[in-house]
N, C-alpha and C. Protein backbone atom coordinates (compact mmCIF):
# COMPACT_ATOMS: atom_id res chain seq x y z
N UNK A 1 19.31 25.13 7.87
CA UNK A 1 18.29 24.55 6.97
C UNK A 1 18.94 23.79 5.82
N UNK A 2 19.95 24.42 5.47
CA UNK A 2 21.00 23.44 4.09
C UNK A 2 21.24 22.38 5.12
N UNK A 3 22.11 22.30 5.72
CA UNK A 3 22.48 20.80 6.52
C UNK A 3 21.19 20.08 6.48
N UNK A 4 20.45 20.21 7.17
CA UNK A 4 18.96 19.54 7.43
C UNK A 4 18.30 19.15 6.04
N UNK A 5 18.08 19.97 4.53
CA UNK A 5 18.32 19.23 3.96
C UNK A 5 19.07 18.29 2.88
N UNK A 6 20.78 18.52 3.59
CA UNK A 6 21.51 17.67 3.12
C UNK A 6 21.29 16.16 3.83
N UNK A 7 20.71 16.06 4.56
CA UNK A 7 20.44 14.85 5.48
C UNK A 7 19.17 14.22 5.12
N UNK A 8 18.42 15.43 4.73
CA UNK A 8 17.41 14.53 4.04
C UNK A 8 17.56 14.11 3.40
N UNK A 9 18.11 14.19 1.91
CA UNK A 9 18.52 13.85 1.01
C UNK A 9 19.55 12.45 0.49
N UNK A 10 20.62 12.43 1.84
CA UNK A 10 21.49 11.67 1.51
C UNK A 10 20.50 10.63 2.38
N UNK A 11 19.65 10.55 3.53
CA UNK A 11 18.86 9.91 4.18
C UNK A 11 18.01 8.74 3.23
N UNK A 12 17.41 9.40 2.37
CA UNK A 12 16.08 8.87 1.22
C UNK A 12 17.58 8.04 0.03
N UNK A 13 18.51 8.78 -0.06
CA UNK A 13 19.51 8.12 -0.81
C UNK A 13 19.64 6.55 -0.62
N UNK A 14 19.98 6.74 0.97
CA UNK A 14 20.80 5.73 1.69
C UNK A 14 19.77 4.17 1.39
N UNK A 15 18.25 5.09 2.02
CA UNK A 15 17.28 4.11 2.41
C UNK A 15 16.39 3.73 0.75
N UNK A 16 17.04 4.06 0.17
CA UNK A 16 16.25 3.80 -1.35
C UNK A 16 17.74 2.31 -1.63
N UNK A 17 18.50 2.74 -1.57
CA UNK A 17 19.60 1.69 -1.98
C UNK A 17 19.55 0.20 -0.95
N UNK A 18 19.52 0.90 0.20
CA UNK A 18 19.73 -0.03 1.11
C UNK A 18 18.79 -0.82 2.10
N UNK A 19 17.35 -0.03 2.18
CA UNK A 19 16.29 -0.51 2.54
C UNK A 19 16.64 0.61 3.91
N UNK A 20 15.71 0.56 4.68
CA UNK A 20 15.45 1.88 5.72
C UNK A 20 15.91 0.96 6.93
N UNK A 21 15.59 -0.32 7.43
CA UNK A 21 15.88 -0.80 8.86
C UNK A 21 17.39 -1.01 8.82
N UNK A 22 17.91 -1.34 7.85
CA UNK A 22 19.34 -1.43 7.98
C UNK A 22 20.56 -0.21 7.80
N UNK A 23 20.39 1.34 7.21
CA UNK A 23 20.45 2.09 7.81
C UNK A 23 20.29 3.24 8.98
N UNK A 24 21.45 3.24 9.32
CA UNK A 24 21.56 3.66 10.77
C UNK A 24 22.12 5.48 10.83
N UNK A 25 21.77 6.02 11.71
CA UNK A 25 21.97 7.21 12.46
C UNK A 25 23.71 7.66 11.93
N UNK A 26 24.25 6.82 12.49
CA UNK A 26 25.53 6.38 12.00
C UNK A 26 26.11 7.24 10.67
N UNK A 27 25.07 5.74 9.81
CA UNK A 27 25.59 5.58 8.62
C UNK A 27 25.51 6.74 7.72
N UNK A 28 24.16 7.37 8.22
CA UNK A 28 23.76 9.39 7.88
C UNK A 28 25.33 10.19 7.86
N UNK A 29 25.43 9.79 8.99
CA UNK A 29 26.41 11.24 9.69
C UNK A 29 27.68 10.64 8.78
N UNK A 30 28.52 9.38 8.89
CA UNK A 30 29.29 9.05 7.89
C UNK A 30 29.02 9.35 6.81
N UNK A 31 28.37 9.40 6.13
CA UNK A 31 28.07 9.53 4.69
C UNK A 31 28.31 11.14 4.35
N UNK A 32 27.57 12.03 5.29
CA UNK A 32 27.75 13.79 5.19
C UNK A 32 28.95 14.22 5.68
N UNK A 33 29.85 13.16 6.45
CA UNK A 33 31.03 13.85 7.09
C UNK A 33 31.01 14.80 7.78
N UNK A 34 29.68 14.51 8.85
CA UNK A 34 29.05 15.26 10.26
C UNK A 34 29.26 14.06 11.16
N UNK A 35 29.34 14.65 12.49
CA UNK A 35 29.18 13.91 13.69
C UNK A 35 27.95 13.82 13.70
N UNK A 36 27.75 12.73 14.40
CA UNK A 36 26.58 12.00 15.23
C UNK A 36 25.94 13.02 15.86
N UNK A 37 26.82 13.99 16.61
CA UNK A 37 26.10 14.71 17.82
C UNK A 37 25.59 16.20 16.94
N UNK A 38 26.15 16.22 15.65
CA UNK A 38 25.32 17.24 14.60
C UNK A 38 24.18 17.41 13.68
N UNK A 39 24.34 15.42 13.89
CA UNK A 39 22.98 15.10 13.21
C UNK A 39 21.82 15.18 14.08
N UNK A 40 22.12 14.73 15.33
CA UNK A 40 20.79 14.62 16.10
C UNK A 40 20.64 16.27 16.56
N UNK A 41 21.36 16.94 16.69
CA UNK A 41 20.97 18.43 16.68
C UNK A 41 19.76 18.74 15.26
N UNK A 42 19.86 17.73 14.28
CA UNK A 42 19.00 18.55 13.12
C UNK A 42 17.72 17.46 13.34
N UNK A 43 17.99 15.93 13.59
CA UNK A 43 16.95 15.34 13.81
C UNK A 43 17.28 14.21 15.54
N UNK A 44 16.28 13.97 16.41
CA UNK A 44 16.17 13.60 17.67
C UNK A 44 16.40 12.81 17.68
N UNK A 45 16.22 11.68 16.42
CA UNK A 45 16.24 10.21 16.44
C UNK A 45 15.95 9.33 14.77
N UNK A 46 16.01 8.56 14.78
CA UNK A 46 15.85 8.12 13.77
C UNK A 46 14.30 7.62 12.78
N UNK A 47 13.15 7.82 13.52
CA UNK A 47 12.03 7.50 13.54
C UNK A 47 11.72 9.31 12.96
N UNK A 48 11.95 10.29 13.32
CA UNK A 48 12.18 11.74 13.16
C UNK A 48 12.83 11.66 11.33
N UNK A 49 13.82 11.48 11.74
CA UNK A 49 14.53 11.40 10.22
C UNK A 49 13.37 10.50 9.11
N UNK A 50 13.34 9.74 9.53
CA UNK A 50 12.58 8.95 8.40
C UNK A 50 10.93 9.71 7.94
N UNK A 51 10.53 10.35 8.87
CA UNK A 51 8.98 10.93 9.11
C UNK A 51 9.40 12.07 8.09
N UNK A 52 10.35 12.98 8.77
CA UNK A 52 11.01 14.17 7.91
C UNK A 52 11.63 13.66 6.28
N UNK A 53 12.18 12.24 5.86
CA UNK A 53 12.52 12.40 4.40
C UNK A 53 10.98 11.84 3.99
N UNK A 54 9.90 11.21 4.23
CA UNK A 54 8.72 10.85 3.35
C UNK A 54 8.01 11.96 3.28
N UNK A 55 7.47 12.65 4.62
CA UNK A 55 7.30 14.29 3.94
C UNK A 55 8.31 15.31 2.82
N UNK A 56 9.34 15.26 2.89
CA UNK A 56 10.15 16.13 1.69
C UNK A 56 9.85 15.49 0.58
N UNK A 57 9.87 13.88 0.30
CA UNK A 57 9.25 13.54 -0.58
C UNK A 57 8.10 13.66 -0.99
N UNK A 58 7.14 13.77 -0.72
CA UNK A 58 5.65 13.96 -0.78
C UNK A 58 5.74 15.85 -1.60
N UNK A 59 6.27 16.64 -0.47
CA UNK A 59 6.40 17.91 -1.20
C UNK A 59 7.11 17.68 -2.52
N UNK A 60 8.27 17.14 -2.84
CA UNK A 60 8.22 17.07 -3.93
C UNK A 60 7.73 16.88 -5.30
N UNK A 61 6.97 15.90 -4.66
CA UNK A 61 6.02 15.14 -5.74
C UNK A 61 4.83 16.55 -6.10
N UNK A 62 4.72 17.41 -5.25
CA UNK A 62 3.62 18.04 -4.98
C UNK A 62 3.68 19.04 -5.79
N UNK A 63 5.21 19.42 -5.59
CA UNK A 63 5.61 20.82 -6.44
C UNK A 63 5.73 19.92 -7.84
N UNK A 64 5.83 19.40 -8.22
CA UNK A 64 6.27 18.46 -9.87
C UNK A 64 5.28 18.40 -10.25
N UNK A 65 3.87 18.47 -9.76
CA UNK A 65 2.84 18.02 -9.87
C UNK A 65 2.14 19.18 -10.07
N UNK A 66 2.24 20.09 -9.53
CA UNK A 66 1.44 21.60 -10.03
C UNK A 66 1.78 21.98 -10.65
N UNK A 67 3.25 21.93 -11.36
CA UNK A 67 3.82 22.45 -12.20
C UNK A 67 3.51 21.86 -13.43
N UNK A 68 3.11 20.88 -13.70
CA UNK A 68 2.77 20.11 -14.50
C UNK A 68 1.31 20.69 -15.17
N UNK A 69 0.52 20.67 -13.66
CA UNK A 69 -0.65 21.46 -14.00
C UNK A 69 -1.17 22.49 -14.46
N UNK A 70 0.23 23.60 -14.16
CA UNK A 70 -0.29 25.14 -14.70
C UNK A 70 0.56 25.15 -15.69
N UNK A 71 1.25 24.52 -16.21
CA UNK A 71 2.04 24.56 -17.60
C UNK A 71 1.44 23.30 -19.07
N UNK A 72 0.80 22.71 -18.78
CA UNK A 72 0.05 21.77 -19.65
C UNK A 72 -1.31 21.59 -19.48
N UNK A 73 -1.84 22.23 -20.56
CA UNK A 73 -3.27 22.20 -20.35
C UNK A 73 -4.37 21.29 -20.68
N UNK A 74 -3.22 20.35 -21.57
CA UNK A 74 -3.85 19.40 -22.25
C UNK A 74 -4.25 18.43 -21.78
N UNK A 75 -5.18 17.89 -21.03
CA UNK A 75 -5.55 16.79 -20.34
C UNK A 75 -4.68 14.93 -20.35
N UNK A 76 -4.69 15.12 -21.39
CA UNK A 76 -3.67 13.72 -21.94
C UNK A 76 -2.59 13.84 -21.84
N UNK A 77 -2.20 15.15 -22.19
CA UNK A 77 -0.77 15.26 -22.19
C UNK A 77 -0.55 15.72 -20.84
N UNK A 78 -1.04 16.33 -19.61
CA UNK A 78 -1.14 16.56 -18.98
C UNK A 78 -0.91 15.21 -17.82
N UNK A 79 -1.94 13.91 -18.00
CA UNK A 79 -1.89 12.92 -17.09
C UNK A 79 -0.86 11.84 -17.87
N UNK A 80 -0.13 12.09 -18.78
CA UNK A 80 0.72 11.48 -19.18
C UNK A 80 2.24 12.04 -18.58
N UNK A 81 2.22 12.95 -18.31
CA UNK A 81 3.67 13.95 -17.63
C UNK A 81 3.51 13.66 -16.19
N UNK A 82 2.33 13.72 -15.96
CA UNK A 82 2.07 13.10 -13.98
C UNK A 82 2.27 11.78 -14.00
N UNK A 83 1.64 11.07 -14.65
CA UNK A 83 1.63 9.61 -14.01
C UNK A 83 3.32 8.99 -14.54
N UNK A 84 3.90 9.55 -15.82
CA UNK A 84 5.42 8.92 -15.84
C UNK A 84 6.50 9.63 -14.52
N UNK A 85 5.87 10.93 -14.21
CA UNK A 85 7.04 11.44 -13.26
C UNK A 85 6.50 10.52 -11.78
N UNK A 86 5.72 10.37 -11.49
CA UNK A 86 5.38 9.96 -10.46
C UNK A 86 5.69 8.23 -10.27
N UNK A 87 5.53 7.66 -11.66
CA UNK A 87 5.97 6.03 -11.49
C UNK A 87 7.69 6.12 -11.46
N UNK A 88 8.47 7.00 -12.23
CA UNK A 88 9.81 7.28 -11.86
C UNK A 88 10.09 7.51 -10.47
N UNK A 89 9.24 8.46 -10.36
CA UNK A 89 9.56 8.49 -8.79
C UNK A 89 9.99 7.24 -8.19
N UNK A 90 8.26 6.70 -8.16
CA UNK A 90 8.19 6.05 -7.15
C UNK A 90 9.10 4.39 -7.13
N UNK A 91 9.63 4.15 -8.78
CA UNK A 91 10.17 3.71 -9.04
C UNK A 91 12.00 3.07 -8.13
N UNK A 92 12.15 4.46 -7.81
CA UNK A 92 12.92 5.08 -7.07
C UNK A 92 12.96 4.54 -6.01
N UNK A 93 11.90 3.73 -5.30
CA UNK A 93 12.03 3.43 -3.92
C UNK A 93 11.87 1.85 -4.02
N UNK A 94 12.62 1.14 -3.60
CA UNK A 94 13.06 -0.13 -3.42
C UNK A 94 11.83 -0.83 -2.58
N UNK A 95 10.95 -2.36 -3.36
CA UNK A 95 10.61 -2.61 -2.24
C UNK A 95 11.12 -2.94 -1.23
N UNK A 96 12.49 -3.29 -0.67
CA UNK A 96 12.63 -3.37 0.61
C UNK A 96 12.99 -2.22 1.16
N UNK A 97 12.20 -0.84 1.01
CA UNK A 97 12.48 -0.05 1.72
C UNK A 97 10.94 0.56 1.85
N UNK A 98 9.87 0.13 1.25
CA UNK A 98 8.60 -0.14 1.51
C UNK A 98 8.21 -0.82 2.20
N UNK A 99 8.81 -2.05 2.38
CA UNK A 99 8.90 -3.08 3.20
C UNK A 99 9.09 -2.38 4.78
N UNK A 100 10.41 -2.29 4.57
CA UNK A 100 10.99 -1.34 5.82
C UNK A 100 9.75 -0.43 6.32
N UNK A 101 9.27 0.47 5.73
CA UNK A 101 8.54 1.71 6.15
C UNK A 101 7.09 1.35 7.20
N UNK A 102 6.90 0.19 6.20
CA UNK A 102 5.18 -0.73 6.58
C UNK A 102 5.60 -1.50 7.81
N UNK A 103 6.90 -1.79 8.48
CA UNK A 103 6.87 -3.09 9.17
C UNK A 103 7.33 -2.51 10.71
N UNK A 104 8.32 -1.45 9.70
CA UNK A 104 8.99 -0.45 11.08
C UNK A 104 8.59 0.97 11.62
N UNK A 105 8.21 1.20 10.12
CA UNK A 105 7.53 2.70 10.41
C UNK A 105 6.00 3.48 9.95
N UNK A 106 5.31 2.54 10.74
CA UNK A 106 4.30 2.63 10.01
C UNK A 106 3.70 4.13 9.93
N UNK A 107 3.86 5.04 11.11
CA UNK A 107 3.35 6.03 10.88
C UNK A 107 4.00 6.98 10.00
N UNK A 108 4.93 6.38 9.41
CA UNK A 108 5.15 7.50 8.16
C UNK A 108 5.10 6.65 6.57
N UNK A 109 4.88 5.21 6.32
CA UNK A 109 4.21 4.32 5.30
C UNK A 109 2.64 4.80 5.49
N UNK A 110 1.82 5.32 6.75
CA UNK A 110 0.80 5.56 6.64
C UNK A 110 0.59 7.06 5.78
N UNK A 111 1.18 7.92 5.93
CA UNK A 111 1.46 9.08 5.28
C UNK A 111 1.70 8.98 4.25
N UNK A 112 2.60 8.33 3.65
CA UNK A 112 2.57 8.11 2.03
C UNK A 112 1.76 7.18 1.88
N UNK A 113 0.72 6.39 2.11
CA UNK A 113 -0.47 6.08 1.72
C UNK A 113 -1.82 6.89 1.52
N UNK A 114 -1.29 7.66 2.34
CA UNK A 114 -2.29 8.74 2.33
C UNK A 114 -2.21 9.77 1.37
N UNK A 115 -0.95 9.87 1.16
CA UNK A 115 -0.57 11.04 -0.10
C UNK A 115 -1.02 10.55 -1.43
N UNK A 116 -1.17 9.37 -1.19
CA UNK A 116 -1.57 8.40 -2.81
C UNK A 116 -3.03 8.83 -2.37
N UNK A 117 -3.71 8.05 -1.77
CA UNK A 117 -5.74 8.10 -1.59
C UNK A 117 -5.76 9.73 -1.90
N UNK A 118 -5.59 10.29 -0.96
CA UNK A 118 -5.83 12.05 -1.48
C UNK A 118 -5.52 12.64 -2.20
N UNK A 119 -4.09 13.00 -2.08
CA UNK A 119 -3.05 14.09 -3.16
C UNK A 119 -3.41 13.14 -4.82
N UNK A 120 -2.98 12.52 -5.02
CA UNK A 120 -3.38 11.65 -6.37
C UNK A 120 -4.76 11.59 -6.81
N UNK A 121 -4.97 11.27 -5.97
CA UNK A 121 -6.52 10.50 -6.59
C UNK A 121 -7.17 12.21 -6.66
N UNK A 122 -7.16 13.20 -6.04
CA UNK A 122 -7.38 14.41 -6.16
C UNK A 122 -7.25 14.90 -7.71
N UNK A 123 -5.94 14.72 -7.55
CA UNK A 123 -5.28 14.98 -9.11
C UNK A 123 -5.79 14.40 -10.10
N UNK A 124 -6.02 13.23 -9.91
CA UNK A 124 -6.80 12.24 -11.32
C UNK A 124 -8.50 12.93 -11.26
N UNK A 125 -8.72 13.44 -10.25
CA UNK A 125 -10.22 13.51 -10.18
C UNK A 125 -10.17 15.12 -11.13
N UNK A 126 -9.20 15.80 -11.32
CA UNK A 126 -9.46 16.96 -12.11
C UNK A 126 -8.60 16.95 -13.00
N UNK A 127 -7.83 16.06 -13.66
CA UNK A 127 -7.86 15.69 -14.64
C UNK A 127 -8.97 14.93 -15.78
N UNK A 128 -9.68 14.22 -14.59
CA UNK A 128 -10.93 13.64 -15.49
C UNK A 128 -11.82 15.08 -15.95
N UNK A 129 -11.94 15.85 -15.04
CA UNK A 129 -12.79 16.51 -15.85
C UNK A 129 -12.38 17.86 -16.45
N UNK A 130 -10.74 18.21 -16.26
CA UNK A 130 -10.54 18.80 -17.70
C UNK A 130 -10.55 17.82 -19.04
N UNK A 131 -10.66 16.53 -18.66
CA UNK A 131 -10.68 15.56 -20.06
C UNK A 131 -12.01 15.91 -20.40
N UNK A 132 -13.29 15.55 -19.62
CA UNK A 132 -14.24 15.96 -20.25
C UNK A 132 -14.70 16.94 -20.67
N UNK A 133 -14.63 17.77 -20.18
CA UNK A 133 -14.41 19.17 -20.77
C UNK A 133 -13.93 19.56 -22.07
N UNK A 134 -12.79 18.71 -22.14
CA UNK A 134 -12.61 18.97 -23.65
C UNK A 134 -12.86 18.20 -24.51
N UNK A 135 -13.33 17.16 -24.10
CA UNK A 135 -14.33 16.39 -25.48
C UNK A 135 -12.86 15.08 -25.39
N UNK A 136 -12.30 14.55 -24.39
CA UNK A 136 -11.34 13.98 -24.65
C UNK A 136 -11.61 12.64 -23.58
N UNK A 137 -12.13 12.89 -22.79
CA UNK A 137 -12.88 11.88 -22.29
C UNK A 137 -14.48 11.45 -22.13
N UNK A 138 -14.75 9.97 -21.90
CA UNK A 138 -16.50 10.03 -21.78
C UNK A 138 -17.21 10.03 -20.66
N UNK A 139 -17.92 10.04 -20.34
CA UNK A 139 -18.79 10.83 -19.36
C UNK A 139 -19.91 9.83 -18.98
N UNK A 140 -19.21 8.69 -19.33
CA UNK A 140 -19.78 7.27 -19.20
C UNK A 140 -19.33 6.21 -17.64
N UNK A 141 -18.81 6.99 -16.95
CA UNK A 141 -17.92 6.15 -15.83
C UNK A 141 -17.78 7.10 -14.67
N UNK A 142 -18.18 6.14 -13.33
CA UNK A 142 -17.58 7.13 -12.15
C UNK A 142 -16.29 7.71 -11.83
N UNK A 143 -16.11 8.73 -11.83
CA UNK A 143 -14.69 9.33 -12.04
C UNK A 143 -13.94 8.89 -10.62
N UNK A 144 -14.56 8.63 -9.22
CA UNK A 144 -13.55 8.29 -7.93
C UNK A 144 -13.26 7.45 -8.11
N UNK A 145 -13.78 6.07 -8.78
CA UNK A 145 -13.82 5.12 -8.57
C UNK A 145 -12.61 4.93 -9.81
N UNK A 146 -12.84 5.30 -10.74
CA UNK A 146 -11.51 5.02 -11.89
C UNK A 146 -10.23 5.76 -11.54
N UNK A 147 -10.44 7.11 -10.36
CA UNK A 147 -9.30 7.45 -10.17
C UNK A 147 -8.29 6.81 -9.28
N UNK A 148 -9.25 6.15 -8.29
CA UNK A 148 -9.14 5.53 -7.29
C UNK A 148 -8.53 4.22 -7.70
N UNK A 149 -8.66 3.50 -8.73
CA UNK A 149 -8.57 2.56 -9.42
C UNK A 149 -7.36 2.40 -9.63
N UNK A 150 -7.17 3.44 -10.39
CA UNK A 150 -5.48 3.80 -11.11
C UNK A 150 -4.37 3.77 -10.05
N UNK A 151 -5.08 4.55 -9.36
CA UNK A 151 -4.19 5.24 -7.61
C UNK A 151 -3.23 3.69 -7.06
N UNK A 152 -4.54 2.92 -7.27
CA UNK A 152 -3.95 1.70 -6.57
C UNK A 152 -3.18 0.87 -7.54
N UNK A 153 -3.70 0.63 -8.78
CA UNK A 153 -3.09 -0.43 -9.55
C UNK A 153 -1.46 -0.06 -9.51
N UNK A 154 -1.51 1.40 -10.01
CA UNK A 154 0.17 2.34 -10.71
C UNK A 154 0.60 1.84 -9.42
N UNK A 155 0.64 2.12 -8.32
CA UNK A 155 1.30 2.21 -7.32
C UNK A 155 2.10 0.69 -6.79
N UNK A 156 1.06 0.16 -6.91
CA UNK A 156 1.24 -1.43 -6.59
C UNK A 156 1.97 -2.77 -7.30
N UNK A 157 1.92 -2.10 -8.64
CA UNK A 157 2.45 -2.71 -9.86
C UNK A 157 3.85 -2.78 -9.01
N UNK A 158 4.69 -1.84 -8.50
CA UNK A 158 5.78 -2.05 -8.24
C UNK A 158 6.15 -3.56 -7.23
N UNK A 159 5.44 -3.91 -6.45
CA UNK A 159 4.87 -4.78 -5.75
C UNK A 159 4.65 -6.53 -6.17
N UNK A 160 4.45 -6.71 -7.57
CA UNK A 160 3.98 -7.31 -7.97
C UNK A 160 4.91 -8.34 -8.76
N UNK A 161 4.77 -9.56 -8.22
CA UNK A 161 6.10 -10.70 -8.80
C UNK A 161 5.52 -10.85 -10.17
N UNK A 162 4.28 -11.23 -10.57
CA UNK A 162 3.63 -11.65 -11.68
C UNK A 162 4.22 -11.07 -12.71
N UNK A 163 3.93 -9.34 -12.32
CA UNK A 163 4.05 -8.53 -13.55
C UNK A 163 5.28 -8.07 -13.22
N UNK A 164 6.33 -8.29 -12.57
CA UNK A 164 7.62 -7.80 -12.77
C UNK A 164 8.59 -9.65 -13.15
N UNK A 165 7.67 -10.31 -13.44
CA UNK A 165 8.36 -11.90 -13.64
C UNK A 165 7.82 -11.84 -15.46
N UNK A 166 6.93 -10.68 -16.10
CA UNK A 166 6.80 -10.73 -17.41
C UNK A 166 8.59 -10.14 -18.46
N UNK A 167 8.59 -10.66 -19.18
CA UNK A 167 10.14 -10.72 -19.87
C UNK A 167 9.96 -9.61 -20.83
N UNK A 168 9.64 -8.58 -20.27
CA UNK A 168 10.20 -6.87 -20.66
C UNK A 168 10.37 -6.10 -19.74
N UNK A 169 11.00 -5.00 -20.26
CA UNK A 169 11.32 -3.97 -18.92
C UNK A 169 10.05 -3.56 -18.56
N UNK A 170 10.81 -3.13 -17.05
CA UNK A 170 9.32 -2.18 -16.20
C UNK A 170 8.75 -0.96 -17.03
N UNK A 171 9.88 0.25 -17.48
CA UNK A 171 9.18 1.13 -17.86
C UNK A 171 8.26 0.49 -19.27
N UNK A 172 8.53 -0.58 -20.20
CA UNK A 172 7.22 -0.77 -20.94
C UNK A 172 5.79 -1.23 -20.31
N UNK A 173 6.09 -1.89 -19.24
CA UNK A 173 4.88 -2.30 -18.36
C UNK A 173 4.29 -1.33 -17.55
N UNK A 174 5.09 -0.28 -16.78
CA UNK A 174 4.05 1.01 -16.74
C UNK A 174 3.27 1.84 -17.80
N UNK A 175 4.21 1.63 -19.04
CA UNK A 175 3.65 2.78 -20.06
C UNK A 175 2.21 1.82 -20.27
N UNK A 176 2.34 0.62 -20.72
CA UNK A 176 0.97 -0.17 -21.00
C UNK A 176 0.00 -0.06 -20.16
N UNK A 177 -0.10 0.50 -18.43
CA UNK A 177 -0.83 0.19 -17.75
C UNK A 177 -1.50 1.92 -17.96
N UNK A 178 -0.95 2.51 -18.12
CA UNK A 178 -1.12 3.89 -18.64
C UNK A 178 -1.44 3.87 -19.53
N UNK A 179 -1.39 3.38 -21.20
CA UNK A 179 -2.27 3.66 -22.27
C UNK A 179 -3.25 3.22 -21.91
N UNK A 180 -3.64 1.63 -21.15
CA UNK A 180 -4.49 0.78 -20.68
C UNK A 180 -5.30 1.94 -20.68
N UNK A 181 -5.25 2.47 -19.47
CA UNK A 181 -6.52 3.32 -18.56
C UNK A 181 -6.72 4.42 -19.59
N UNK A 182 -5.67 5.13 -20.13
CA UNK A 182 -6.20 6.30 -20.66
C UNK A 182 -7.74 5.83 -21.98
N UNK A 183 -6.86 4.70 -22.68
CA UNK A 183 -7.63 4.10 -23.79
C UNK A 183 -9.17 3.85 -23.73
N UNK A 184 -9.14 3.54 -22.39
CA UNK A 184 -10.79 2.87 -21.73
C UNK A 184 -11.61 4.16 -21.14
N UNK A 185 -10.72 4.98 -21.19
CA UNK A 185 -11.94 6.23 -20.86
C UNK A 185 -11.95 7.12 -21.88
N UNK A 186 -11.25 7.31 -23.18
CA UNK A 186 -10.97 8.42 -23.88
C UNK A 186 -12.08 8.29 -25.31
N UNK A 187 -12.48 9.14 -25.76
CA UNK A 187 -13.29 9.40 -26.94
C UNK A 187 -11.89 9.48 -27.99
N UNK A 188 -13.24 9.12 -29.52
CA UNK A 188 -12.03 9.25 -30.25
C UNK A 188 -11.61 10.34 -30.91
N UNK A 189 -11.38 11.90 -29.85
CA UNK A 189 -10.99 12.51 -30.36
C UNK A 189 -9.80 12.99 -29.26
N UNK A 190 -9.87 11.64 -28.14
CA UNK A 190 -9.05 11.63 -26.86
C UNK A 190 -7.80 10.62 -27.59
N UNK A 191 -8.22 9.27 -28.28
CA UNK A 191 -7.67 8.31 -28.63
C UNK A 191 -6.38 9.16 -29.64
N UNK A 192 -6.56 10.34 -30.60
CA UNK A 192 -5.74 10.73 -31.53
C UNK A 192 -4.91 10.94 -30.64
N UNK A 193 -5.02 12.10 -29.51
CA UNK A 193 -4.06 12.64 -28.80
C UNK A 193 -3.20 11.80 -28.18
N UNK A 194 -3.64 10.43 -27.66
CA UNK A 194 -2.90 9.03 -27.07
C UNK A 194 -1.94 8.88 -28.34
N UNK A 195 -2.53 8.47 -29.37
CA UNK A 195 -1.46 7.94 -30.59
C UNK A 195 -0.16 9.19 -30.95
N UNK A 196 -0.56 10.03 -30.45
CA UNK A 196 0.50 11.22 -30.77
C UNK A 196 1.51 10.97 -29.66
N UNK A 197 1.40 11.10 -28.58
CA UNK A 197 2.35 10.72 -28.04
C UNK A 197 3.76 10.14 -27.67
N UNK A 198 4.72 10.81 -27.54
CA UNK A 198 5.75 9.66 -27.64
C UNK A 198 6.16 8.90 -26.24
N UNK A 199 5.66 8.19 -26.10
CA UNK A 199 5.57 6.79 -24.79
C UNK A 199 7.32 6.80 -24.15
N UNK A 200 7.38 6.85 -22.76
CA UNK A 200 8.18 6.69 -22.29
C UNK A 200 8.61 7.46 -20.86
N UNK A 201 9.13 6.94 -20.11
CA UNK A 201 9.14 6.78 -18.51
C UNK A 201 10.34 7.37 -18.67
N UNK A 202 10.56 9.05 -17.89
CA UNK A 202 11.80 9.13 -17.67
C UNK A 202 12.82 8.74 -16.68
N UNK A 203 13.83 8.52 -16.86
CA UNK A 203 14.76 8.02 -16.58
C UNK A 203 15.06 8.02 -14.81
N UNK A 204 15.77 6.99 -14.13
CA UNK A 204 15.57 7.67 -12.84
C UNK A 204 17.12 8.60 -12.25
């Protein structure tokens, strides 16, 4: 189980740097200083490997993400610790290795699309209403539809020549797209808790 996921690991490494179609089976087993014939003992093929590192990723995100939840209760401060760990994350992955996933592998780009529509948008959907709940958001807006909203914009931003051709760094352009949304749904006793904040995307 350690080998298996040392391979995951150096796998998502490889294909974050280098894009996913142009690492090879190979290039795995070189990299761990395993044979070929030890790697495919842990995975069958290379379509396997790639299915197996976007699920470990996904769990990750999953466990970061509850933890977040049962240790911060504060709604703001709460979707402010999710949405920077999660744009780091996702930060993390190269579009040409998104590229890669959508063109070559779709049934596991379909899976992490799916982890965004559900697992996320899940998450934003009970975050909205511990916000309302505590008097920190308004109760003026469909909550799927704004979670749903976010789900897509955060995600996609990475994607985007326009807003990665604006002349500041990325992490200020996520943090803005994040006060953005929080700002437009929050009361002003949601807005104090925004200004308290200290803004910033950790590191990858």
């Amino acid at each position: 189980m350690e080998l298996v996921h040392r391979v995951q690991s150096t796998a998502e490494r490889l294909f974050r740097r280098f894009g996913v179609k142009s690492v090879t089976m190979d290039d795995v087993a070189k990299e761990i200083s395993i044979s070929k014939k030890t790697l495919y003992k842990c995975f069958r093929d290379k379509e396997s490997l790639v299915l197996s590192t976007v699920e470990s990723h996904m769990r990750e995100n999953e466990e970061a993400i509850e933890k977040i939840i049962t240790t911060e209760p504060n709604a703001i401060e709460q979707f402010h610790l999710i949405t920077t760990y999660l744009m780091s994350n996702q930060r993390k992955m190269s579009p040409s290795m998104l590229y890669d996933l959508k063109k070559y592998h779709p049934q596991s780009f379909e899976l992490l699309e799916k982890h965004r529509s559900k697992n996320i948008v899940r998450h934003l959907l009970f975050n909205i209403e511990l916000g309302r709940n505590a008097g920190l958001y308004h109760h003026d807006f469909h909550p799927e539809i704004i979670a749903k909203s976010f789900s897509m914009l955060s995600f996609h931003v990475f994607e985007s020549a326009e807003l990665n051709s604006i002349n500041t760094s990325q992490d200020d352009i996520l943090i803005e797209i994040i006060k953005y949304h929080l700002r437009s749904i929050s009361t002003p006793k949601g807005i104090e808790t925004i200004n308290a904040i200290n803004w910033k995307i950790n590191p990858s």
